[in-house]
PDB file of N, CA and C in Angstrom:
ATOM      1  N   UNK A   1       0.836  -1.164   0.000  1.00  0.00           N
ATOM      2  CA  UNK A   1       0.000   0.000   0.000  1.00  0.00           C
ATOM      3  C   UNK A   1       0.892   1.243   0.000  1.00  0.00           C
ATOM      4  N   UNK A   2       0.566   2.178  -0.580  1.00  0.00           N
ATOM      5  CA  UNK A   2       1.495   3.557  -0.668  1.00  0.00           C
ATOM      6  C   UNK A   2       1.022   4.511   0.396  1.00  0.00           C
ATOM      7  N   UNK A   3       1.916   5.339   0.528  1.00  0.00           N
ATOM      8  CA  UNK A   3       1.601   6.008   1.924  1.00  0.00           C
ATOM      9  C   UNK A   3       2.409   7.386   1.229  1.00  0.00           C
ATOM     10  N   UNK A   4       1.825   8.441   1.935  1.00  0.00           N
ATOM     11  CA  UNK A   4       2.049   9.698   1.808  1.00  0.00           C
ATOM     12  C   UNK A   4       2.960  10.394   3.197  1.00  0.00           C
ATOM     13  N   UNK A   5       3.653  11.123   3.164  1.00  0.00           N
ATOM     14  CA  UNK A   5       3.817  12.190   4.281  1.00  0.00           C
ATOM     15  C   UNK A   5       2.755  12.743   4.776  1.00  0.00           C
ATOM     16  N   UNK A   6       2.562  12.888   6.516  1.00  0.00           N
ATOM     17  CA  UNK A   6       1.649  13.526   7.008  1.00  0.00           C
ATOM     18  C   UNK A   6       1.425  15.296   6.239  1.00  0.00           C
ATOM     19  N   UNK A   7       2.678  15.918   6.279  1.00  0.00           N
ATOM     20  CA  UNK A   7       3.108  17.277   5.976  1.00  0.00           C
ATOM     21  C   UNK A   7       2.224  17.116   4.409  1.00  0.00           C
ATOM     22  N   UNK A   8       2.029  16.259   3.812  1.00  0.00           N
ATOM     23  CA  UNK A   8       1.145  16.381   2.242  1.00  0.00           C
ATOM     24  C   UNK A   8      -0.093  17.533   3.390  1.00  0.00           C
ATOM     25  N   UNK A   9      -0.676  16.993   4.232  1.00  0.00           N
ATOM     26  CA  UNK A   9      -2.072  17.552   4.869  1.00  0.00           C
ATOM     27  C   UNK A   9      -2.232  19.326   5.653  1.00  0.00           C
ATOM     28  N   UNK A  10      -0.907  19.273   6.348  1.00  0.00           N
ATOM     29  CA  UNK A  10      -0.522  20.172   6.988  1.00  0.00           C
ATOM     30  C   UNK A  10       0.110  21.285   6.253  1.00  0.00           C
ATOM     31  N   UNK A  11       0.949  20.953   4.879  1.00  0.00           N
ATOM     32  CA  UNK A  11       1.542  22.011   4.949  1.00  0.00           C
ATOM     33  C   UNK A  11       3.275  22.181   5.229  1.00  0.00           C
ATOM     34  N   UNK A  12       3.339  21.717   6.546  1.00  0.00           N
ATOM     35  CA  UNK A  12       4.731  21.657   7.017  1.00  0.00           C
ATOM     36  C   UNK A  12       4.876  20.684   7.629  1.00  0.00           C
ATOM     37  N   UNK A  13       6.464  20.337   7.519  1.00  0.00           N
ATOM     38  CA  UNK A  13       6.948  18.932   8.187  1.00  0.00           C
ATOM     39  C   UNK A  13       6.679  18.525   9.481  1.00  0.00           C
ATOM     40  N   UNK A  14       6.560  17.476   9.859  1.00  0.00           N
ATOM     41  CA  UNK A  14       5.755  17.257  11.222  1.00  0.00           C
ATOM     42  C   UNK A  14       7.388  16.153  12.049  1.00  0.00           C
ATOM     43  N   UNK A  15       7.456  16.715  13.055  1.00  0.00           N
ATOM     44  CA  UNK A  15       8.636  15.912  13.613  1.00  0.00           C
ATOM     45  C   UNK A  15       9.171  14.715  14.007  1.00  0.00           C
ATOM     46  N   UNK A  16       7.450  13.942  13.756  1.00  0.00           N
ATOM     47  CA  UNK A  16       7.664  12.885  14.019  1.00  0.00           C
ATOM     48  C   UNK A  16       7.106  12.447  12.312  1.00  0.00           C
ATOM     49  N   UNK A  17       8.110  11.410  11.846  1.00  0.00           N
ATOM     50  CA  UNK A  17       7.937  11.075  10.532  1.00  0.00           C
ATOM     51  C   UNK A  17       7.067  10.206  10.473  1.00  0.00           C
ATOM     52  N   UNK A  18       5.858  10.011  10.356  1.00  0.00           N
ATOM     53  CA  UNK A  18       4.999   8.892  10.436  1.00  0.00           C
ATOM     54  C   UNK A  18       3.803   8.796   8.747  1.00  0.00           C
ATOM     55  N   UNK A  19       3.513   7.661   8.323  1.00  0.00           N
ATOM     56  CA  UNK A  19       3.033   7.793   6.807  1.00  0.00           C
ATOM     57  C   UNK A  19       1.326   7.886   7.104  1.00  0.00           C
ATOM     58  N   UNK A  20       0.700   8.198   6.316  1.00  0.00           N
ATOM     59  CA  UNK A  20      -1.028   8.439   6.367  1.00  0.00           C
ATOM     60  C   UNK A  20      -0.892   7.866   5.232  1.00  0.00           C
ATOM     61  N   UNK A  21      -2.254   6.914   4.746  1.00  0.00           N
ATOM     62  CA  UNK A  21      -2.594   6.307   3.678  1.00  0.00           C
ATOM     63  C   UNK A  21      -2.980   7.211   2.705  1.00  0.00           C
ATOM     64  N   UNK A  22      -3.531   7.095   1.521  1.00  0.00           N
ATOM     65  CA  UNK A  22      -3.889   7.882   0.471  1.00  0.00           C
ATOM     66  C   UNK A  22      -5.337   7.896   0.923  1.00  0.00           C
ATOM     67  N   UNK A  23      -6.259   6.935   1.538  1.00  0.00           N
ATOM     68  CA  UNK A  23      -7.613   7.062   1.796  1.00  0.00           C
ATOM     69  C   UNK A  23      -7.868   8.231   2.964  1.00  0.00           C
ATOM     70  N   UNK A  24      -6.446   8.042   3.563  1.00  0.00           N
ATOM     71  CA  UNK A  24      -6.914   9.131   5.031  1.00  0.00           C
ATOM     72  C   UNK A  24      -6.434  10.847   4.420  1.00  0.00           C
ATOM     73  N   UNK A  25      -6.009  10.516   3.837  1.00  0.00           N
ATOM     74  CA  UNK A  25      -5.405  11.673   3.106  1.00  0.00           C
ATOM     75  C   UNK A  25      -6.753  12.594   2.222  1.00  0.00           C
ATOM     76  N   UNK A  26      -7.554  11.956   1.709  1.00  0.00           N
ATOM     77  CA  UNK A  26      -8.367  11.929   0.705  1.00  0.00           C
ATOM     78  C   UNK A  26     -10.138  12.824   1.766  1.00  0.00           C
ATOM     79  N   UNK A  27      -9.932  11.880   2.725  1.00  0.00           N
ATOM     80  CA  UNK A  27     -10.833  12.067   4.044  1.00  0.00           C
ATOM     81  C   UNK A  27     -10.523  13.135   4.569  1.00  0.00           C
ATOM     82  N   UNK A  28      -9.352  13.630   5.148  1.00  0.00           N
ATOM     83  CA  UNK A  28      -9.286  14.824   5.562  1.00  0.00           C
ATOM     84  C   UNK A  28      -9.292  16.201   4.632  1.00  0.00           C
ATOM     85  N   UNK A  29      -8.769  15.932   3.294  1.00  0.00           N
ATOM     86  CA  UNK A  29      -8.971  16.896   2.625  1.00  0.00           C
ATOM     87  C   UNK A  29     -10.673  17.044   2.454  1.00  0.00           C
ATOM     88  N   UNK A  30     -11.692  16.076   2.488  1.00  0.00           N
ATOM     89  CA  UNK A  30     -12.958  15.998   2.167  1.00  0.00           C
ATOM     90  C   UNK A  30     -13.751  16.856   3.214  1.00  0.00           C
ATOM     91  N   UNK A  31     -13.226  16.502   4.418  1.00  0.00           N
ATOM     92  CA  UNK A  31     -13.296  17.562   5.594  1.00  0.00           C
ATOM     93  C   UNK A  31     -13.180  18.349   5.340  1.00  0.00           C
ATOM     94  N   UNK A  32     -11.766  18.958   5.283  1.00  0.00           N
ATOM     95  CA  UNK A  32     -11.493  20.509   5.337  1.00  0.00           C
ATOM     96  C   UNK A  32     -12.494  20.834   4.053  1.00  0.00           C
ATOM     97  N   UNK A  33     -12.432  20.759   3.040  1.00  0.00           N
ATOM     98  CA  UNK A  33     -13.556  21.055   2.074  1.00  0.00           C
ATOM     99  C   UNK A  33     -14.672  21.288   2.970  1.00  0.00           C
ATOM    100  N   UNK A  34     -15.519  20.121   3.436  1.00  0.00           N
ATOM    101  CA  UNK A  34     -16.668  20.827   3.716  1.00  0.00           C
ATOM    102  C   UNK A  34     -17.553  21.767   4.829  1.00  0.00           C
ATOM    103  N   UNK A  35     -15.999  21.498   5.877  1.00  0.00           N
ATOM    104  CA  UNK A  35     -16.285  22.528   6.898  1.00  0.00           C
ATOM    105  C   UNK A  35     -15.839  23.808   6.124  1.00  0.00           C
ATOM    106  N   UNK A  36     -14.609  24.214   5.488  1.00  0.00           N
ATOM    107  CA  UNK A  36     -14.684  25.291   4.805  1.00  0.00           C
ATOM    108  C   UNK A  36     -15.878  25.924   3.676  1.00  0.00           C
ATOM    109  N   UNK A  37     -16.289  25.186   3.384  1.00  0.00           N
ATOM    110  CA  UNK A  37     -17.770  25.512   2.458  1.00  0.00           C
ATOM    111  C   UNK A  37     -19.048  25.971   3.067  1.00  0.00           C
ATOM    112  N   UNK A  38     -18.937  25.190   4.885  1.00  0.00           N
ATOM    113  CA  UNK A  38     -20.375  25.020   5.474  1.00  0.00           C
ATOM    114  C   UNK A  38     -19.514  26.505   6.514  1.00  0.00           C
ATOM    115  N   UNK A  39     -18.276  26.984   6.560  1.00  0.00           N
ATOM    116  CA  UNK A  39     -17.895  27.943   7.665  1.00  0.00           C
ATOM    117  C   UNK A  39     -18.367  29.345   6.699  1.00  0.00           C
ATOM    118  N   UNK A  40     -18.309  29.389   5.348  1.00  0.00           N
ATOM    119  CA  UNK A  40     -18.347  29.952   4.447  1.00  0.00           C
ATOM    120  C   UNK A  40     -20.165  30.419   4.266  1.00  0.00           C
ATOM    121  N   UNK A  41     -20.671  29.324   4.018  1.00  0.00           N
ATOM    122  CA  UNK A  41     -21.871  29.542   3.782  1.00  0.00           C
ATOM    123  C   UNK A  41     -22.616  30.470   5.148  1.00  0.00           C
ATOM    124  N   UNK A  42     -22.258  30.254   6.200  1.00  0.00           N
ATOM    125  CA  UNK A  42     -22.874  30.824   7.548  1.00  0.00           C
ATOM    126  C   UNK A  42     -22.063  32.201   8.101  1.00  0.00           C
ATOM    127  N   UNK A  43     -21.264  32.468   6.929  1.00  0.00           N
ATOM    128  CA  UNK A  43     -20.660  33.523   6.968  1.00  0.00           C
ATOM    129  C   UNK A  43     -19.335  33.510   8.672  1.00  0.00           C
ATOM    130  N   UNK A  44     -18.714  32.728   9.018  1.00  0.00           N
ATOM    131  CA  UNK A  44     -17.989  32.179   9.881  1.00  0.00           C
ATOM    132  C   UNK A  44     -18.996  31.326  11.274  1.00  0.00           C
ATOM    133  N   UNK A  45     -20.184  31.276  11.486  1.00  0.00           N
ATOM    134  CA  UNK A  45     -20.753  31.477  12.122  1.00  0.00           C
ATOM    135  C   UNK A  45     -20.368  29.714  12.876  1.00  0.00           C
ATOM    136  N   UNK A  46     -19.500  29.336  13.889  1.00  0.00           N
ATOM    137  CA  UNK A  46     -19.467  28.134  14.196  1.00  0.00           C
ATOM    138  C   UNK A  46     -20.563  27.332  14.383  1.00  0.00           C
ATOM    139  N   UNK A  47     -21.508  27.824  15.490  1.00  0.00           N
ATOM    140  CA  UNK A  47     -22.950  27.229  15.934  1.00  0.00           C
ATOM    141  C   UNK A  47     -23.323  26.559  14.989  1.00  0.00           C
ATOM    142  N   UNK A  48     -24.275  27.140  13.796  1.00  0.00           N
ATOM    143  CA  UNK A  48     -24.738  27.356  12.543  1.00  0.00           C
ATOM    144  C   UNK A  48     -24.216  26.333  11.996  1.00  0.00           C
ATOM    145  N   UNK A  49     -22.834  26.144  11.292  1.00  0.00           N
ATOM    146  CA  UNK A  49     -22.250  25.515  11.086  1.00  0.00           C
ATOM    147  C   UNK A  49     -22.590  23.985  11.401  1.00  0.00           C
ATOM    148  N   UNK A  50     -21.815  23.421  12.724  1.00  0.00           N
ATOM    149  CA  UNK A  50     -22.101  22.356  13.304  1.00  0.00           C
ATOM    150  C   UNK A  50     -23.407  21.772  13.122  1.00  0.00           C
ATOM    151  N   UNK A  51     -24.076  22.417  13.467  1.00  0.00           N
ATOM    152  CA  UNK A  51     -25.752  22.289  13.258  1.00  0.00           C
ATOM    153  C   UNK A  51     -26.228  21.547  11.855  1.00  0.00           C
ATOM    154  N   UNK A  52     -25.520  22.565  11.142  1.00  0.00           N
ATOM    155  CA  UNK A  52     -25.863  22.065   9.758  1.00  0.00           C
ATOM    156  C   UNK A  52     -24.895  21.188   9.394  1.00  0.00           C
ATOM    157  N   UNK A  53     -23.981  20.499   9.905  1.00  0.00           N
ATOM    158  CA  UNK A  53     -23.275  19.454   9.508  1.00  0.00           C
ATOM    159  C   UNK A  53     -23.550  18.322  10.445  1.00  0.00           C
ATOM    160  N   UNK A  54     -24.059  18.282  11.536  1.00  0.00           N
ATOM    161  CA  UNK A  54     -24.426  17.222  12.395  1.00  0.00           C
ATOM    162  C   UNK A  54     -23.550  17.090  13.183  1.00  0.00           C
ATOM    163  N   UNK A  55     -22.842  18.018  13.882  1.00  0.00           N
ATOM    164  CA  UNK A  55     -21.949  17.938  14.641  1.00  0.00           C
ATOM    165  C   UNK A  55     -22.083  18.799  16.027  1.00  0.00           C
ATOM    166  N   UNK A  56     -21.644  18.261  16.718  1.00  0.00           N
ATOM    167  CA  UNK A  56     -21.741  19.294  18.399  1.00  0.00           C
ATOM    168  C   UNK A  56     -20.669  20.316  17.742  1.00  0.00           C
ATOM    169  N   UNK A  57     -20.635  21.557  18.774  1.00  0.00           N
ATOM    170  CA  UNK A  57     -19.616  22.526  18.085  1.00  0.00           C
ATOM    171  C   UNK A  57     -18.492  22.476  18.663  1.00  0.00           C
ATOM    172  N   UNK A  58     -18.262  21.696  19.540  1.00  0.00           N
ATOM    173  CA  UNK A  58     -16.702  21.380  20.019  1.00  0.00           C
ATOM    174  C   UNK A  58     -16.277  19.917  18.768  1.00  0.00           C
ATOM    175  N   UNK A  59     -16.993  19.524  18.295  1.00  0.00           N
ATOM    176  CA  UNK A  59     -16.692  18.241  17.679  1.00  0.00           C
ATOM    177  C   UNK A  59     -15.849  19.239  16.106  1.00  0.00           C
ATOM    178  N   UNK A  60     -16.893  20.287  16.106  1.00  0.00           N
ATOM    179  CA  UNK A  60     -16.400  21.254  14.990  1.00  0.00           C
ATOM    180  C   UNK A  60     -14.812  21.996  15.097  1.00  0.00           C
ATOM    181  N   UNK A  61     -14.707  22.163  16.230  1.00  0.00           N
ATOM    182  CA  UNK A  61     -13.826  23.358  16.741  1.00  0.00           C
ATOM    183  C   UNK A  61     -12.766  22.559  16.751  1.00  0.00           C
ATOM    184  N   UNK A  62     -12.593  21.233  17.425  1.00  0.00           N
ATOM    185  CA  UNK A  62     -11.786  19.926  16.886  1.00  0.00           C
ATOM    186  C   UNK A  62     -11.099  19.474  15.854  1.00  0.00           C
ATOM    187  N   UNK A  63     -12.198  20.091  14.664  1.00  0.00           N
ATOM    188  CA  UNK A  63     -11.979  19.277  13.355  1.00  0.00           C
ATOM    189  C   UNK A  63     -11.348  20.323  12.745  1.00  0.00           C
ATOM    190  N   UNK A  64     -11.534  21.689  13.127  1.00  0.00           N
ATOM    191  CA  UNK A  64     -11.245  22.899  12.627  1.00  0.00           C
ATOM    192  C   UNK A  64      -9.457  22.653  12.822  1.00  0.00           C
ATOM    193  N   UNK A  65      -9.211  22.275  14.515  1.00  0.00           N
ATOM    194  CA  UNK A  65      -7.592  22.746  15.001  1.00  0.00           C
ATOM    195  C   UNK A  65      -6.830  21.723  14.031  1.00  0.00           C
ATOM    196  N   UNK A  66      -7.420  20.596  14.136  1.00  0.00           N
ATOM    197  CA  UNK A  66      -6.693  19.350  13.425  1.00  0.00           C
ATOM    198  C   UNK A  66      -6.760  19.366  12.249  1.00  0.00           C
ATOM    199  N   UNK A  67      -7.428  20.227  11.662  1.00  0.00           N
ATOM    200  CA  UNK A  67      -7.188  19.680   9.904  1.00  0.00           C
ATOM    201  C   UNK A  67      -6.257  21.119   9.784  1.00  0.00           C
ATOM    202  N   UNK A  68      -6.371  22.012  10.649  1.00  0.00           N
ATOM    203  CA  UNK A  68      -5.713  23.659  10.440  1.00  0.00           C
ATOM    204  C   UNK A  68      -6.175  24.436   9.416  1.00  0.00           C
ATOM    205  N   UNK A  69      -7.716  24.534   9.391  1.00  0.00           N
ATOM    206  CA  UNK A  69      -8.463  25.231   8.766  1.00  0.00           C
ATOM    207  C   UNK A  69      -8.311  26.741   9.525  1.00  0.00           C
ATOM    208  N   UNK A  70      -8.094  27.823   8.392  1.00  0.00           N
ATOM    209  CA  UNK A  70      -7.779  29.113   8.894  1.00  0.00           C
ATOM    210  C   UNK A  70      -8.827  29.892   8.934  1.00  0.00           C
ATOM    211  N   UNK A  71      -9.449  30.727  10.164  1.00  0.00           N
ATOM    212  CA  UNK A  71     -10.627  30.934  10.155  1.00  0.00           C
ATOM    213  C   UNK A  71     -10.453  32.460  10.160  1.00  0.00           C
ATOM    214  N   UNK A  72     -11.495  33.554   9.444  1.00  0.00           N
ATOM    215  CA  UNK A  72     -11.316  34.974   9.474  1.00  0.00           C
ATOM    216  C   UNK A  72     -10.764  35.265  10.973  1.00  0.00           C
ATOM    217  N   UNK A  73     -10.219  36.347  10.631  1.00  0.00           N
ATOM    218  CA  UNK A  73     -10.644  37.006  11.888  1.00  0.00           C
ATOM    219  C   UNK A  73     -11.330  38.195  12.455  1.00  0.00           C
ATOM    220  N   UNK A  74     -11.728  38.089  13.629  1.00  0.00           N
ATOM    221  CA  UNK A  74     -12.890  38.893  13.949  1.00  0.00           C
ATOM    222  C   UNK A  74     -12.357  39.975  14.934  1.00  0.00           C
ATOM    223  N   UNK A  75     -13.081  41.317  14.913  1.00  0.00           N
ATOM    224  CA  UNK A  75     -13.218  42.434  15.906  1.00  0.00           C
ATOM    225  C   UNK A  75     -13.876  42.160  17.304  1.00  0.00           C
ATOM    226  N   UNK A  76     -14.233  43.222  17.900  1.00  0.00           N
ATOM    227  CA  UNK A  76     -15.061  43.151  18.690  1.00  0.00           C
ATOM    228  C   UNK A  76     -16.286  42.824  18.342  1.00  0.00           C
ATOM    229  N   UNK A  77     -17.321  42.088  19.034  1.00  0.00           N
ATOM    230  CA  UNK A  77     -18.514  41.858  18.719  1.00  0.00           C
ATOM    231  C   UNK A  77     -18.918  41.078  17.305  1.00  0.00           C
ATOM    232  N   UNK A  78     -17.947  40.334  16.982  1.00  0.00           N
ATOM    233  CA  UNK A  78     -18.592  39.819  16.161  1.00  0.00           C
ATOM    234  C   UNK A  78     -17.628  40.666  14.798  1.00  0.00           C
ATOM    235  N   UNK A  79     -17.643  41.658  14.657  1.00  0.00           N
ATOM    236  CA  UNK A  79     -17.255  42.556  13.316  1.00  0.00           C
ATOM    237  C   UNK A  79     -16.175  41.958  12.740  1.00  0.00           C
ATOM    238  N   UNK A  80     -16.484  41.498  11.143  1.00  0.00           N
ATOM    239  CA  UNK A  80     -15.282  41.187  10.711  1.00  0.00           C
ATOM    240  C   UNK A  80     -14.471  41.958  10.520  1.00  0.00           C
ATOM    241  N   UNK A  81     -13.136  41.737  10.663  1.00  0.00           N
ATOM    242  CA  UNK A  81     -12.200  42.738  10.123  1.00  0.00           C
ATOM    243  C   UNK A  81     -11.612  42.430   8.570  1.00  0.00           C
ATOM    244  N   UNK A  82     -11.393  43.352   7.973  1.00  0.00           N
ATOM    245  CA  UNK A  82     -11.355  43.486   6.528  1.00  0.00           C
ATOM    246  C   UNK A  82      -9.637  42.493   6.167  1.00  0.00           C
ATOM    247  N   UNK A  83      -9.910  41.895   5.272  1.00  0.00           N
ATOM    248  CA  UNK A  83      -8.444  40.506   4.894  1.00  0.00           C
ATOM    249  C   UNK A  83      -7.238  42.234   4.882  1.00  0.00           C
ATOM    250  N   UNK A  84      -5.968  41.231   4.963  1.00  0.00           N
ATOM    251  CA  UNK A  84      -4.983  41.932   5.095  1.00  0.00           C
ATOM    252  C   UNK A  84      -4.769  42.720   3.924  1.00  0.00           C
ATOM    253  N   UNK A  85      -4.414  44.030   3.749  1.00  0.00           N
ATOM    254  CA  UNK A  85      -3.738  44.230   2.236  1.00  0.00           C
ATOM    255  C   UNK A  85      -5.265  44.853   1.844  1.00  0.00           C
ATOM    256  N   UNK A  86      -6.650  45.149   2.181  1.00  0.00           N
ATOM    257  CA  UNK A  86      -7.720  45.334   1.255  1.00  0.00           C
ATOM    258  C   UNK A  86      -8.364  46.809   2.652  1.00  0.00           C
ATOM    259  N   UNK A  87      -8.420  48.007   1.585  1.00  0.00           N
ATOM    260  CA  UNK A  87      -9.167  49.492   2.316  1.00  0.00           C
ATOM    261  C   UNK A  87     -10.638  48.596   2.857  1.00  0.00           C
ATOM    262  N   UNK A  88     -10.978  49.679   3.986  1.00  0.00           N
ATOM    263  CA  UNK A  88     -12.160  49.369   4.740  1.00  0.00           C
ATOM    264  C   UNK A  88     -12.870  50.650   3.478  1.00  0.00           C
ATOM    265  N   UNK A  89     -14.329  50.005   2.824  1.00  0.00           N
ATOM    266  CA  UNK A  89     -14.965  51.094   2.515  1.00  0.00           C
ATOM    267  C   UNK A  89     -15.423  52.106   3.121  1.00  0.00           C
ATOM    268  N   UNK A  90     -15.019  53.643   2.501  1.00  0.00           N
ATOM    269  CA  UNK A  90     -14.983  54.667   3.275  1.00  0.00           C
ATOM    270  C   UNK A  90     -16.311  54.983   3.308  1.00  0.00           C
ATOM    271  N   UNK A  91     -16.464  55.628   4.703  1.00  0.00           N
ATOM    272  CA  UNK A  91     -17.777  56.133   4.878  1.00  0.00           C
ATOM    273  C   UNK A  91     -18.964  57.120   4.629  1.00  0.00           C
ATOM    274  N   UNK A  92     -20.502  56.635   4.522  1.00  0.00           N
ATOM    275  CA  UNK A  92     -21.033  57.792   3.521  1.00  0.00           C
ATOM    276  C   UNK A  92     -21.293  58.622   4.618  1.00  0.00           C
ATOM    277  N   UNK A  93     -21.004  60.268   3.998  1.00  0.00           N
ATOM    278  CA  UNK A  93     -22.049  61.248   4.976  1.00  0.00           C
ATOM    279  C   UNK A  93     -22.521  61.732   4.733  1.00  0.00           C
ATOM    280  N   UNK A  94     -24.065  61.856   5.571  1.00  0.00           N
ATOM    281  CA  UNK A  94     -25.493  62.400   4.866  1.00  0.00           C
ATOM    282  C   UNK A  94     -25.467  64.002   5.167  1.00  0.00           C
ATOM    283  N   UNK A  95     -26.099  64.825   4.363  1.00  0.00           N
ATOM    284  CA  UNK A  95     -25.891  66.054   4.031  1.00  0.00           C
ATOM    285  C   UNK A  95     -26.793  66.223   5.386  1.00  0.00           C
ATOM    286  N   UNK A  96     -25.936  67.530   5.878  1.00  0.00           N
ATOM    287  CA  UNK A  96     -26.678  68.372   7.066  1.00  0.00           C
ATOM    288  C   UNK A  96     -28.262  69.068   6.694  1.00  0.00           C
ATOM    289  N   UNK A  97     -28.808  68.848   7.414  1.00  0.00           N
ATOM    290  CA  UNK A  97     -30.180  69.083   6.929  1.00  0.00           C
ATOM    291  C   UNK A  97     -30.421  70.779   6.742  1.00  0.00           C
ATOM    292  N   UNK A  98     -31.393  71.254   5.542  1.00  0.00           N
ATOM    293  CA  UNK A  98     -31.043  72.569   5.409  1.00  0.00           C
ATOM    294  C   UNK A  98     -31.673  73.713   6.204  1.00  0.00           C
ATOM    295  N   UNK A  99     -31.578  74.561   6.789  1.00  0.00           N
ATOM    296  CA  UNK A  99     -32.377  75.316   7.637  1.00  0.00           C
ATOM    297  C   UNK A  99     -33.342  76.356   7.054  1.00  0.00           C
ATOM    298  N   UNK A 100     -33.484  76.225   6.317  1.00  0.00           N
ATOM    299  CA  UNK A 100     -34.468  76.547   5.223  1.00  0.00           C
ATOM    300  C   UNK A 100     -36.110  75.893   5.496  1.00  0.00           C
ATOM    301  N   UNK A 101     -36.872  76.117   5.740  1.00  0.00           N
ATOM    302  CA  UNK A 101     -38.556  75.377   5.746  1.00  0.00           C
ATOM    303  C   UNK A 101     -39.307  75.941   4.345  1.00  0.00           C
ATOM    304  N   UNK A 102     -39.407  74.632   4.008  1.00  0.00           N
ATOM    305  CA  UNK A 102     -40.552  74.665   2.761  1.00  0.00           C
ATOM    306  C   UNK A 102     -41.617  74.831   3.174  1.00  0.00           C
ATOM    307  N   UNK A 103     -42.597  76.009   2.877  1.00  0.00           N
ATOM    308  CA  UNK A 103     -43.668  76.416   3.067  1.00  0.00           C
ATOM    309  C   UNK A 103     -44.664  74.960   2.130  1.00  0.00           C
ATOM    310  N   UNK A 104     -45.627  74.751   3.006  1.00  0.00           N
ATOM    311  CA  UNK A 104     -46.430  73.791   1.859  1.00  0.00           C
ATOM    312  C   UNK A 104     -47.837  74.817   1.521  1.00  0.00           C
TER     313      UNK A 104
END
């Protein structure tokens, strides 16, 4: 049977040299796919997520550390903060109201 490097999954070399099959290999990428699709669709929203994949959300948060799915990151309250390298759209301002009264 052929065997892959763990680091094929990760990214980077892992210190202990140990082989993963091509089926487990295949499985975790199938994962990260569809938690990235279902983290995507709910707009990061973990709860949501889990829910809609059949999973408790620690079972999620799990699958998230171990496969090293990279998740936005967030502000206070929730607010996303804008990807690195990209302007926050600047803000509109509404015209001061005129002191003028239209007679009707």
């Amino acid at each position: 049977m052929e065997s892959a490097f763990i680091s094929v999954i990760s990214g980077k070399p892992s210190e202990k040299e140990y082989t993963v099959s091509k089926f487990e290999i295949a499985v975790r990428l199938y994962k990260s796919y569809l938690i990235t699709e279902a983290l995507e669709r709910f707009h990061g929203n973990q709860s949501a997520t889990a829910r809609n994949l059949g999973l408790h959300r620690n079972s999620l948060r799990r699958n998230i550390k171990v496969l090293g799915i990279k998740l936005r990151e967030q502000g206070p309250r929730g607010v996303r903060k804008p990807a690195a390298g990209v302007k926050a759209p600047a803000s509109v301002e509404m015209p001061a109201p005129s002191p003028e009264r239209r007679e009707a």
